[in-house]
Protein backbone atom coordinates (compact mmCIF):
# COMPACT_ATOMS: atom_id res chain seq x y z
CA UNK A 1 -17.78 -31.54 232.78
CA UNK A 2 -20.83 -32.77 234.63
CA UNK A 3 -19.88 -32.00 237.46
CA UNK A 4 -19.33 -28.28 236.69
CA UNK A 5 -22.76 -27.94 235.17
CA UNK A 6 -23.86 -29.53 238.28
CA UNK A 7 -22.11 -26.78 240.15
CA UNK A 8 -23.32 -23.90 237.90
CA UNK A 9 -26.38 -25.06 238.18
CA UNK A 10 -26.41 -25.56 241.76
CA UNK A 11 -24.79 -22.07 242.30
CA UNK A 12 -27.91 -20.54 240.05
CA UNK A 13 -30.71 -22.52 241.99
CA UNK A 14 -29.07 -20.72 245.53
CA UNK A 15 -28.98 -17.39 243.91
CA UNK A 16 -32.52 -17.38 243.27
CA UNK A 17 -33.62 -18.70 246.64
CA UNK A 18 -31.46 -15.43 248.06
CA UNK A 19 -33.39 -13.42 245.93
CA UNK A 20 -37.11 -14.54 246.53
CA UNK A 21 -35.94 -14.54 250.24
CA UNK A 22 -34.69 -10.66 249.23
CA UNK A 23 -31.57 -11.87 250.69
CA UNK A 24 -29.73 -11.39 247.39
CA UNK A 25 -27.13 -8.35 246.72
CA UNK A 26 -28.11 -6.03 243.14
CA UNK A 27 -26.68 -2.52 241.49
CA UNK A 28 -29.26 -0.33 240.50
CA UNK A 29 -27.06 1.03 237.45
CA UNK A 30 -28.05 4.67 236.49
CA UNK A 31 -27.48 5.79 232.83
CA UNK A 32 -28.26 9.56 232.74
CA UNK A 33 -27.55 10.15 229.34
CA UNK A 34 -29.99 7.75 228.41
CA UNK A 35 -32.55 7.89 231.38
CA UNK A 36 -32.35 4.27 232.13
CA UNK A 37 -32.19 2.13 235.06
CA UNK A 38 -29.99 -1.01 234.70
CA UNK A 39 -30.22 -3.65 237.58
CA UNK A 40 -27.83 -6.10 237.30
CA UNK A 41 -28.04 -9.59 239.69
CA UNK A 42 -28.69 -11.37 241.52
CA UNK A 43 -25.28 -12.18 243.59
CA UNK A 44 -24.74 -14.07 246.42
CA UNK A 45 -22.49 -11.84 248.10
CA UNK A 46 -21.51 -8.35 247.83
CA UNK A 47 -18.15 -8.67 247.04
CA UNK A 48 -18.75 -10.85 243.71
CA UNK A 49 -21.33 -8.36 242.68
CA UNK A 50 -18.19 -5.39 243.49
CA UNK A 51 -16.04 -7.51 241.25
CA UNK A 52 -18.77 -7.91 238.62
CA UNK A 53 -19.71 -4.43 238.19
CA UNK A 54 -17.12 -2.79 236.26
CA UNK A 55 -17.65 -4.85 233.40
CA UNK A 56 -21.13 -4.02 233.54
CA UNK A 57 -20.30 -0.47 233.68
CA UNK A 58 -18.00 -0.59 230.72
CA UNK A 59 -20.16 -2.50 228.60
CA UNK A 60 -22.65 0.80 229.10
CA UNK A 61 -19.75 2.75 228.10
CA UNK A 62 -18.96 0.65 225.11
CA UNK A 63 -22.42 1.18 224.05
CA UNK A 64 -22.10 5.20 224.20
CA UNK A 65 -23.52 5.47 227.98
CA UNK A 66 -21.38 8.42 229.56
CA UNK A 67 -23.17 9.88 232.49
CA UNK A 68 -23.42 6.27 234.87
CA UNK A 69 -23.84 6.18 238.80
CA UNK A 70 -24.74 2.83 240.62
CA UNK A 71 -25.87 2.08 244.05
CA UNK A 72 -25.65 -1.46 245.70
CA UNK A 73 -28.73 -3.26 247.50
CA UNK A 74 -29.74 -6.00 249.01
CA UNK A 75 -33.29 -6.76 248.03
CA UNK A 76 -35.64 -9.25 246.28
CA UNK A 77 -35.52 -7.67 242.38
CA UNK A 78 -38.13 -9.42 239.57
CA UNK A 79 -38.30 -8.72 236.37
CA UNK A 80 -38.87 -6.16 234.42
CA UNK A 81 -34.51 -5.28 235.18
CA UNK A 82 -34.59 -2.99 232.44
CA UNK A 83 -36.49 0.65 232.86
């Protein structure tokens, strides 16, 4: 068990080194309907953020978001992630 936590953690500590670096991959998640922006990181890679998104996106849905585009970038994102 420790030594997941120590992995998590580890993982976590890397991920926010990428993104002060602006090394670190984000979706800007567009809900029209609702006219707000979503970003959703950081990742390490852009493939794990591809794999992540769609349950990202359908969450939105869930919550009655219909109208949703989403762009992917690599940049150095601080709060606030909600607008």
């Amino acid at each position: 068990m420790t030594r997941i936590f120590d992995l998590s953690r580890s993982t976590k500590l890397i991920r926010n080194f990428g993104n002060k670096l602006g090394l670190a991959w984000w979706s800007k998640i567009e809900s029209i309907d609702t006219a707000t922006t979503y970003w959703y990181g950081p990742f390490l890679t852009k493939r794990s953020l591809r794999e992540n998104i769609p349950s990202f996106i359908k969450d939105l849905n869930d919550e009655g978001s219909t109208e949703i585009k989403h762009s992917i970038v690599r940049c150095k994102k601080e709060e606030p992630l909600t607008s």
